[in-house]
N, C-alpha and C. Protein backbone atom coordinates (compact mmCIF):
# COMPACT_ATOMS: atom_id res chain seq x y z
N UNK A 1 144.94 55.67 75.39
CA UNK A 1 145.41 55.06 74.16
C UNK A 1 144.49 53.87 73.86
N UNK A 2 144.10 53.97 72.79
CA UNK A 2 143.59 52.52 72.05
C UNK A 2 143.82 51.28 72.72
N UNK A 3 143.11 50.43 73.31
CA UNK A 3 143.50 48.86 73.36
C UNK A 3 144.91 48.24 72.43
N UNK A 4 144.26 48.54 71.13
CA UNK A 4 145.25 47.99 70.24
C UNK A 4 146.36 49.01 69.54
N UNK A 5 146.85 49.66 70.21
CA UNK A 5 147.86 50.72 69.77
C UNK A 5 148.09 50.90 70.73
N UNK A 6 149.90 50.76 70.70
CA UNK A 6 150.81 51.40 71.40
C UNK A 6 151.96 51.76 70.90
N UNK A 7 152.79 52.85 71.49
CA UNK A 7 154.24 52.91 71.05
C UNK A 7 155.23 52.23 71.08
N UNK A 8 155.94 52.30 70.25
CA UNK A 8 156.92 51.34 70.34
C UNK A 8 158.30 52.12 70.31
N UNK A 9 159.54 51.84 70.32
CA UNK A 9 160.74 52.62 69.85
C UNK A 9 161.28 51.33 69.19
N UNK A 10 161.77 51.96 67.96
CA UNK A 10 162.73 50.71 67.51
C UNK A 10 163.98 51.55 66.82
N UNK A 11 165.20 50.39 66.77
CA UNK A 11 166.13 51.31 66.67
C UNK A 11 166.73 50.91 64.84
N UNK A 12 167.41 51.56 64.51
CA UNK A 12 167.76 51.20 62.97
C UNK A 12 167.87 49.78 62.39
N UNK A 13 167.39 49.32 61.37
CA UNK A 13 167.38 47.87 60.93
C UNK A 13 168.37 48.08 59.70
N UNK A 14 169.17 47.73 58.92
CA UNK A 14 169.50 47.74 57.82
C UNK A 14 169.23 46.29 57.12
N UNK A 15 168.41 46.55 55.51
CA UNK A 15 167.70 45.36 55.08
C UNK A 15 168.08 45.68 53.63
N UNK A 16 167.72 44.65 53.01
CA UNK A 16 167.76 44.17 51.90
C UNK A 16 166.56 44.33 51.18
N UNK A 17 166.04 45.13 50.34
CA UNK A 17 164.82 45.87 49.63
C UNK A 17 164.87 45.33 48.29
N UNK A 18 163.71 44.54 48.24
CA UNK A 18 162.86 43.71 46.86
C UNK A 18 161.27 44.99 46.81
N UNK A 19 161.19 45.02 45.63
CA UNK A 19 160.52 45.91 44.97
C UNK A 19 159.48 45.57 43.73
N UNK A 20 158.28 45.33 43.54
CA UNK A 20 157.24 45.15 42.25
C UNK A 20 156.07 45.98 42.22
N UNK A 21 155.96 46.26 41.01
CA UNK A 21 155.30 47.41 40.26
C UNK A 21 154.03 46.45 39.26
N UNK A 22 153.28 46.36 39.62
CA UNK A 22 152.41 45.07 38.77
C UNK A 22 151.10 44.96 39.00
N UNK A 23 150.41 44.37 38.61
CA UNK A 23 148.78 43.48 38.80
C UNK A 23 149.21 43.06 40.62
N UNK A 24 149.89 42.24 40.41
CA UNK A 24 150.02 41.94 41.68
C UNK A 24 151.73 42.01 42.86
N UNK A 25 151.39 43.58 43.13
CA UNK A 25 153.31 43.75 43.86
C UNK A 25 153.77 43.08 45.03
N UNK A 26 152.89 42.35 45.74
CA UNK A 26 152.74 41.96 46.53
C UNK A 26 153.27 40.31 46.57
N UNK A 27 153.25 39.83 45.66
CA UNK A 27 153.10 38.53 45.06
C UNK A 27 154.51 38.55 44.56
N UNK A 28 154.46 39.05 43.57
CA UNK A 28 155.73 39.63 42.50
C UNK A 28 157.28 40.25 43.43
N UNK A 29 156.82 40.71 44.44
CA UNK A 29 157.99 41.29 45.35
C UNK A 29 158.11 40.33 46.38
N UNK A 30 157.47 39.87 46.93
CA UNK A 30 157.86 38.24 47.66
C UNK A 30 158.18 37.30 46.92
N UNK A 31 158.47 37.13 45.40
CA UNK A 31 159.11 36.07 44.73
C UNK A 31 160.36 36.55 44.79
N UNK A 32 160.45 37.56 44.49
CA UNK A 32 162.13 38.23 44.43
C UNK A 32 162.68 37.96 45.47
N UNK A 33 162.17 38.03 46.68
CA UNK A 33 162.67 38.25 48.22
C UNK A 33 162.80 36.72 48.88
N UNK A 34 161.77 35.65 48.51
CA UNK A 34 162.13 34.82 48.88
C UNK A 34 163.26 33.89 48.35
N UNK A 35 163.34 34.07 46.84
CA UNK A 35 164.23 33.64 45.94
C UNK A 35 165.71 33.52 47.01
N UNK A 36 166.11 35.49 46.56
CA UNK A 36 167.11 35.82 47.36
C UNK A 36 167.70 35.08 48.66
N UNK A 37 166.51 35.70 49.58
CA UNK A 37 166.88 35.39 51.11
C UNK A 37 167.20 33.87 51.30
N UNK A 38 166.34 33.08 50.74
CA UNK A 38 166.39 31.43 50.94
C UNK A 38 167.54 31.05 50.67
N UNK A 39 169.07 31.40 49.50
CA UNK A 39 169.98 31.19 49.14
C UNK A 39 170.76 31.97 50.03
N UNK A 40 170.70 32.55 50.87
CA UNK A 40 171.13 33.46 52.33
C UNK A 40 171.17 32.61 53.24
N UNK A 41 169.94 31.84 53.56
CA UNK A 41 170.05 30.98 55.04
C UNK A 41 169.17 31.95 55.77
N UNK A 42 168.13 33.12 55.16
CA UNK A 42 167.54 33.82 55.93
C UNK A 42 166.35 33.46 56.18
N UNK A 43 165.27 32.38 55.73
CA UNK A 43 164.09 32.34 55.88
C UNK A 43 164.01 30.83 56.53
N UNK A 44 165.02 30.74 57.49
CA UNK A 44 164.80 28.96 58.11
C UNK A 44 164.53 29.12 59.49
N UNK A 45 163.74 28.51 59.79
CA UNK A 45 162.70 28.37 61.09
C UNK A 45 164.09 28.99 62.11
N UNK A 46 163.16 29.63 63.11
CA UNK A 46 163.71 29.75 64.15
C UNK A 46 164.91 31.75 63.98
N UNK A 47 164.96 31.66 62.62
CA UNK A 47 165.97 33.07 62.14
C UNK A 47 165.45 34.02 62.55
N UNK A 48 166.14 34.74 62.91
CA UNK A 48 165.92 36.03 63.76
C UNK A 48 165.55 37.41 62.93
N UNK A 49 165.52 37.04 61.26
CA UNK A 49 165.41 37.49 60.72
C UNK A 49 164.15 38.54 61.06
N UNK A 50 163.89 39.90 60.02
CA UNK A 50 162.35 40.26 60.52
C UNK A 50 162.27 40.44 58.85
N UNK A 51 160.72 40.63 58.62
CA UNK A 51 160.35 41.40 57.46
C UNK A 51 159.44 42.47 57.35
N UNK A 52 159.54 43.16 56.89
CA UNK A 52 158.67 44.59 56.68
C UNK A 52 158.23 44.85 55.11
N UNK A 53 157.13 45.39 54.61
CA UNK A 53 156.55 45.55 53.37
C UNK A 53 155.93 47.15 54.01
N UNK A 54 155.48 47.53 52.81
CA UNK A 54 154.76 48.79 52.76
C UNK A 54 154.69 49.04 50.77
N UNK A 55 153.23 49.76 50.90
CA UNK A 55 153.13 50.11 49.33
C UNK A 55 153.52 51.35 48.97
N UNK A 56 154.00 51.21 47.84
CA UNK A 56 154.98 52.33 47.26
C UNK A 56 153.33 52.72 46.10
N UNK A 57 153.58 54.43 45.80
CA UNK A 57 152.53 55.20 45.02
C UNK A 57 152.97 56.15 44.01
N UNK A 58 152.64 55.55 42.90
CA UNK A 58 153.66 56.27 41.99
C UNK A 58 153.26 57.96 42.03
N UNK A 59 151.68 57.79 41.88
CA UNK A 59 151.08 59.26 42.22
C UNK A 59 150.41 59.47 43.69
N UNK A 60 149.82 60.39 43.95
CA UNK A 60 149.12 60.59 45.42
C UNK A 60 148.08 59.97 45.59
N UNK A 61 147.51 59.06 44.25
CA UNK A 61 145.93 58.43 44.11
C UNK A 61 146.45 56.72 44.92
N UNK A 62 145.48 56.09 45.54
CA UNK A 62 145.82 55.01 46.00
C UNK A 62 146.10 54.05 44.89
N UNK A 63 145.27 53.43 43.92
CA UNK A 63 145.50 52.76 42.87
C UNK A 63 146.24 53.42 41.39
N UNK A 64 146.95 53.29 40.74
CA UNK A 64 147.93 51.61 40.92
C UNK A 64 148.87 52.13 42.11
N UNK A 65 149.58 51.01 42.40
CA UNK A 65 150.65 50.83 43.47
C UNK A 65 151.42 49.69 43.44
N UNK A 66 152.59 49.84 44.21
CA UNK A 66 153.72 48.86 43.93
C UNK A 66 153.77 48.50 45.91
N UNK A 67 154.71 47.42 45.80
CA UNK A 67 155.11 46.88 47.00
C UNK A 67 156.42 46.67 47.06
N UNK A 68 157.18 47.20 48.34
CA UNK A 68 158.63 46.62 48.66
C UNK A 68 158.43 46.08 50.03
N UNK A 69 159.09 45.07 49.76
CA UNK A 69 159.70 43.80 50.73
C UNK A 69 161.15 44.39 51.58
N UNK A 70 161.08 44.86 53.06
CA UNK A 70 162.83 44.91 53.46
C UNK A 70 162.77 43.91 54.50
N UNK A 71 163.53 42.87 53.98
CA UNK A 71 164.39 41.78 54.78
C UNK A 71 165.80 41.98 55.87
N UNK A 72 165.59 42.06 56.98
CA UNK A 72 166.58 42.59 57.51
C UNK A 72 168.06 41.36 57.38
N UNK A 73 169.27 42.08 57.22
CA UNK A 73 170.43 41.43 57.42
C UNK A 73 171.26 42.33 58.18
N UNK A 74 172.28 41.32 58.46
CA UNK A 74 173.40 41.75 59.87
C UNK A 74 174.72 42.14 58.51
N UNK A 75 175.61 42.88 59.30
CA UNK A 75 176.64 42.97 58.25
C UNK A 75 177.22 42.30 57.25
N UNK A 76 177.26 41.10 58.10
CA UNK A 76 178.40 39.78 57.17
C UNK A 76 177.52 39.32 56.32
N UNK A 77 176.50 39.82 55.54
CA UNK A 77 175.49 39.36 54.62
C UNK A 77 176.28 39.53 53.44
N UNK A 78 176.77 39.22 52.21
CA UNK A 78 177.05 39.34 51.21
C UNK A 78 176.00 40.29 50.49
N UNK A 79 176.13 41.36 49.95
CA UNK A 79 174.93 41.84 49.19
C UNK A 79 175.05 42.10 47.76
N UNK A 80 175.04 41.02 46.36
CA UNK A 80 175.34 40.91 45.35
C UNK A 80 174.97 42.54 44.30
N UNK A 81 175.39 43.22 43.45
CA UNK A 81 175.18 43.57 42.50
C UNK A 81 173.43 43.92 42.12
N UNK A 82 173.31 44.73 42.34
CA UNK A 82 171.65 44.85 41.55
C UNK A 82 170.53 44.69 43.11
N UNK A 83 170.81 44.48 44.50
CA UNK A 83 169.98 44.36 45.15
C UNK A 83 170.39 45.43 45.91
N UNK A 84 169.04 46.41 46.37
CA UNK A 84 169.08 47.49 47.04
C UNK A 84 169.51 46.99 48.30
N UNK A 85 169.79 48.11 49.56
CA UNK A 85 170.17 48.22 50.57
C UNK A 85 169.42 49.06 51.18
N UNK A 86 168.59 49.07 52.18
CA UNK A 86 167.66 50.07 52.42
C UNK A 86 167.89 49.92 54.30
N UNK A 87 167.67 51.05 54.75
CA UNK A 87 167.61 51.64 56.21
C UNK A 87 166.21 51.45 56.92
N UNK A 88 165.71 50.75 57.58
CA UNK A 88 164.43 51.24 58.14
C UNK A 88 164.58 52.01 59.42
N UNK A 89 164.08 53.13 58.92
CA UNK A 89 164.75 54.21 60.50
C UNK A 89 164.27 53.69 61.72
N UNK A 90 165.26 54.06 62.67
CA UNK A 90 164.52 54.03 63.99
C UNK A 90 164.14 54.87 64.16
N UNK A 91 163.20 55.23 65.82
CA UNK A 91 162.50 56.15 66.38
C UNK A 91 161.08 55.66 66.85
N UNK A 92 160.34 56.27 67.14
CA UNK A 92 158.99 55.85 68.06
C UNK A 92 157.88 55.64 66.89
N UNK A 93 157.22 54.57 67.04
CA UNK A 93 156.21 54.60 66.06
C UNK A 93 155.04 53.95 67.16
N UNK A 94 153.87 54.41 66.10
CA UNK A 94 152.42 54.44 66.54
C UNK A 94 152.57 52.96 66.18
N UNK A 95 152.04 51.62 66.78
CA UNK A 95 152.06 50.24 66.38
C UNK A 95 150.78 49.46 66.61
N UNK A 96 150.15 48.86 65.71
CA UNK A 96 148.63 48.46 65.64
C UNK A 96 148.65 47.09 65.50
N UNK A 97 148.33 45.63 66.13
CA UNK A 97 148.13 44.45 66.11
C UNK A 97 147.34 44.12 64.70
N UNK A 98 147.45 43.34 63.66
CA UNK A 98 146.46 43.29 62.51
C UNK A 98 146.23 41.76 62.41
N UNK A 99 145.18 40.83 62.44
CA UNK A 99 145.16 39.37 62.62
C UNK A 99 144.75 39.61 60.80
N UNK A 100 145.61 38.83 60.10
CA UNK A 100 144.70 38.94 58.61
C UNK A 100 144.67 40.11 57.66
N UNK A 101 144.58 39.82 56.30
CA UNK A 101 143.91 41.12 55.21
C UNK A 101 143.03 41.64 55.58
N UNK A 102 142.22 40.45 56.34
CA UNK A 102 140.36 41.32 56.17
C UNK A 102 139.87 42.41 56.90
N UNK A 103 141.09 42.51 57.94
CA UNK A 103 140.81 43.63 59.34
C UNK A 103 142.03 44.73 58.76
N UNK A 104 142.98 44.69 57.55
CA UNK A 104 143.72 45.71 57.73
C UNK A 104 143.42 46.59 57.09
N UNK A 105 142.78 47.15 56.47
CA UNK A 105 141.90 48.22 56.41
C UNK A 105 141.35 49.20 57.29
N UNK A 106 140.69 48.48 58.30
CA UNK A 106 139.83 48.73 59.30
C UNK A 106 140.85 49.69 60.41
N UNK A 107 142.23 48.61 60.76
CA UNK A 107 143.58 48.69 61.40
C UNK A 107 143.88 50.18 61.13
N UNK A 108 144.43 50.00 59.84
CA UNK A 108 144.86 50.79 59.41
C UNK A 108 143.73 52.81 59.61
N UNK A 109 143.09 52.34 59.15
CA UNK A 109 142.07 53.41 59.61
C UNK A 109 142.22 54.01 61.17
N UNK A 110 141.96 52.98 61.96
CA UNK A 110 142.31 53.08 63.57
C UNK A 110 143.55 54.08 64.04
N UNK A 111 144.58 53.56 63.82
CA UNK A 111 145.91 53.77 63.33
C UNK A 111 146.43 55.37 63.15
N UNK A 112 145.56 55.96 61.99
CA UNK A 112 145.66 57.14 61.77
C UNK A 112 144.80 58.14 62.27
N UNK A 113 143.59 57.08 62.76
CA UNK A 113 142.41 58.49 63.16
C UNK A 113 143.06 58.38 64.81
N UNK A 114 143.82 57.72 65.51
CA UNK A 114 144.62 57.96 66.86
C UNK A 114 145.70 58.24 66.45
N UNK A 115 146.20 58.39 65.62
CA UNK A 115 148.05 59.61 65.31
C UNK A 115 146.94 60.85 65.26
N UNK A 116 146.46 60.98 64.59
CA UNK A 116 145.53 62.13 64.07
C UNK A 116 145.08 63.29 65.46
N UNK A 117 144.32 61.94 66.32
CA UNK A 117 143.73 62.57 67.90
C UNK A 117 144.78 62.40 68.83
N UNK A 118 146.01 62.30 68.60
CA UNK A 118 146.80 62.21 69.80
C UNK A 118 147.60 63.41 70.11
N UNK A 119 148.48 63.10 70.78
CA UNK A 119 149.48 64.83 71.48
C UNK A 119 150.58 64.45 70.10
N UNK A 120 151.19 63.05 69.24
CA UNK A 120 151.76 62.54 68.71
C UNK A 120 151.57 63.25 67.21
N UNK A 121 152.47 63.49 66.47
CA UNK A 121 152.47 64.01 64.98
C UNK A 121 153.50 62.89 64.19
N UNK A 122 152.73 61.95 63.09
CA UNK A 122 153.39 61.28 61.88
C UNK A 122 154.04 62.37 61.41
N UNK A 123 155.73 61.72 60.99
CA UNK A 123 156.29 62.03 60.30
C UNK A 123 156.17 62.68 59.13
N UNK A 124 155.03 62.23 58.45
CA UNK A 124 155.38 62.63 56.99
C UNK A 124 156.05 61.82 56.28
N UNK A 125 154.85 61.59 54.56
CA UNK A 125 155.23 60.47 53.69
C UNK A 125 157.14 61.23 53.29
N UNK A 126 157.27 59.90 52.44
CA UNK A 126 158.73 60.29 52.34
C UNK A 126 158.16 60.09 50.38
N UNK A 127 158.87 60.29 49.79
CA UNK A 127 158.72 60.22 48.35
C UNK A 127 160.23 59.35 47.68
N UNK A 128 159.94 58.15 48.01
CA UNK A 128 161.34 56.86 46.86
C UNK A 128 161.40 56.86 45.83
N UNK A 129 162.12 56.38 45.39
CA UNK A 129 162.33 55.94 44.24
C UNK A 129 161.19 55.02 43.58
N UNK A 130 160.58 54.50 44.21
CA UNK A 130 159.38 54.45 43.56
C UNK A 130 157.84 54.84 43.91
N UNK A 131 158.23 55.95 44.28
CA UNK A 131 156.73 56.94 44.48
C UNK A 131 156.79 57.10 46.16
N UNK A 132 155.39 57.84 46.58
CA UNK A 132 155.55 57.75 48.15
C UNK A 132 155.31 56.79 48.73
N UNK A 133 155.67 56.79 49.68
CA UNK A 133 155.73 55.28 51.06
C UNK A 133 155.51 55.65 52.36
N UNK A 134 154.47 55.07 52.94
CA UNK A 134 153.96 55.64 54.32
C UNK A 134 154.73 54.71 55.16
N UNK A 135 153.79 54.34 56.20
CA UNK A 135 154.42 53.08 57.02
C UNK A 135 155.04 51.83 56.40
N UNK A 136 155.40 51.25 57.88
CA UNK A 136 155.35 49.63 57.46
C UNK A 136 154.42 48.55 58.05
N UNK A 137 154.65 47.75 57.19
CA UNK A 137 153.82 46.07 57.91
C UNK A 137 154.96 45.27 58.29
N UNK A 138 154.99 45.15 59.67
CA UNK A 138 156.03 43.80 60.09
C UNK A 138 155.15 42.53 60.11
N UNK A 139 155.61 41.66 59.30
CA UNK A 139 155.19 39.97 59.28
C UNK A 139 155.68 39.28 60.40
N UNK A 140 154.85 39.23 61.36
CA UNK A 140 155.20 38.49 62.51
C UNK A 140 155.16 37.11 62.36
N UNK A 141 154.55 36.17 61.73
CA UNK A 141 154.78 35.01 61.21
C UNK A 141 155.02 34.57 59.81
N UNK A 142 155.92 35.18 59.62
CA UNK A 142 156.07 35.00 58.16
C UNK A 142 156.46 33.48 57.63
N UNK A 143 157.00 33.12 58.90
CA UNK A 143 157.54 31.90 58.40
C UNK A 143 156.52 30.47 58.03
N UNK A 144 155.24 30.08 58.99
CA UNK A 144 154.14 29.60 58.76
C UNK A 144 153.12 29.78 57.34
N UNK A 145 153.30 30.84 57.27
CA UNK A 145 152.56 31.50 56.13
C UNK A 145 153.54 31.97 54.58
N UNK A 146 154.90 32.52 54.81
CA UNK A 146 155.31 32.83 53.28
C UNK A 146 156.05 32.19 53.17
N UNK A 147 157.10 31.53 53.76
CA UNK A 147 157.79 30.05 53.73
C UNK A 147 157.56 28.59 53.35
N UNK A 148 156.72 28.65 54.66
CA UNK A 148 155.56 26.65 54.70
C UNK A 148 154.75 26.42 53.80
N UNK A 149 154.23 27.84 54.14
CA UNK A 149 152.88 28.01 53.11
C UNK A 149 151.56 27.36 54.07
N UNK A 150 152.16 27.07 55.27
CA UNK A 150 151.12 25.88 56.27
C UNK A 150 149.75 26.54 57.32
N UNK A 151 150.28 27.63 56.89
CA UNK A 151 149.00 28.75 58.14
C UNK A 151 148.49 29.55 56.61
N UNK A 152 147.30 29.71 56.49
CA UNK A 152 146.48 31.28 55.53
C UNK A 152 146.44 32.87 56.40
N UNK A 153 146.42 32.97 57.45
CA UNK A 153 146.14 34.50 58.43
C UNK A 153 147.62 34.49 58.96
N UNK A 154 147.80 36.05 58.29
CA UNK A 154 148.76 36.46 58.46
C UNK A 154 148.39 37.60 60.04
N UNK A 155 149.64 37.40 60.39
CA UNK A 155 149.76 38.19 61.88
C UNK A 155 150.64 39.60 61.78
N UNK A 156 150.36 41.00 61.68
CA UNK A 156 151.38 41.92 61.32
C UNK A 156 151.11 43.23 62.55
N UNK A 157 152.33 43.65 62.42
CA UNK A 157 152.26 44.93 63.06
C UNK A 157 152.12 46.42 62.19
N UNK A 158 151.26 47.21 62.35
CA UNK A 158 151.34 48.10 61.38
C UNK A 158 151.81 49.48 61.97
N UNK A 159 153.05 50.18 61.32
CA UNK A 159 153.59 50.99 62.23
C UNK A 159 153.30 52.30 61.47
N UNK A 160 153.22 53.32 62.23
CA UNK A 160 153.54 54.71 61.93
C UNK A 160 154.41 55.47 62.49
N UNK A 161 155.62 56.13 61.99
CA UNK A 161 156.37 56.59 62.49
C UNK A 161 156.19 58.02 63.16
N UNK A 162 156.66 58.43 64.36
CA UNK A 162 156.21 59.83 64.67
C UNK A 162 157.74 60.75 65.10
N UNK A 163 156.94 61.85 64.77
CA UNK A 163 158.21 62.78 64.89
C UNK A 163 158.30 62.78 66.39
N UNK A 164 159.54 63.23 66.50
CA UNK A 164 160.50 63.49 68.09
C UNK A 164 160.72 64.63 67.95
N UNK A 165 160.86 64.99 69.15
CA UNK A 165 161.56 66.66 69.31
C UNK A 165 162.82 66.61 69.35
């Protein structure tokens, strides 16, 4: 196995799903999400909270594309009117270390050409409500960086999910 890839198992998260379709979804779907969560008590140092993103494709072409944000919450979360509820499945995923934008590309490439060469078979895109959606990105420091605003290099895990027998 890769240095930087290993498996992981993780087990069901249930989250709170912010969603943008734009110039910039990325931007646009972390305003929604931080808005939200911050009036939660979910984005304060030390919360156990996690976050996950992945780009949504309206067609099979990479550009344009949208981004959703899932913020995980525990039951006793209040979940108002108009904000999705989304599942991030469990099960075993392919998991890749990413320091930064500038290497996730590269990551990402890695990622699939070892699901690709392994004994291991990806799932298969799923097709949402707003187009298809591959993996996810877990924000391992989100809080330094989309909170503080006090760190620029973001730290993420990039997962691929694989089928089980």
């Amino acid at each position: 196995m890769s240095e930087n890839i290993r498996l992981e198992r993780i087990k069901s998260m249930r989250a709170a799903y912010f969603h943008a379709f734009s110039e910039t979804p990325e931007d646009d779907a972390w305003k929604k999400t931080e808005t939200w969560a911050k009036k939660k008590g979910l984005l304060n140092k030390g919360s156990k909270t996690r976050i996950f993103g992945r780009n949504t494709y309206p067609t099979e072409k990479p550009e344009p594309h949208g981004y959703g944000y899932f913020i995980t919450i525990t039951p006793d979360i209040t979940i108002e009117k108009g904000i999705s509820i989304r599942i991030i499945p469990g099960g075993l995923y392919a998991v890749a270390r990413c320091e930064g934008f500038e290497e996730m590309g590269e990551i990402w490439a890695s990622l699939w050409k070892w699901v690709n060469e392994s004994e291991h078979e990806y799932i298969g895109e799923t097709k949402g409500e707003y187009g298809f959606e591959l993996g996810f990105e877990e924000f391992l420091n989100w809080y330094p960086v989309m909170v503080k605003k006090s760190e620029k290099k973001f730290l993420f895990d990039i997962m691929l999910q694989l089928r089980e027998e």
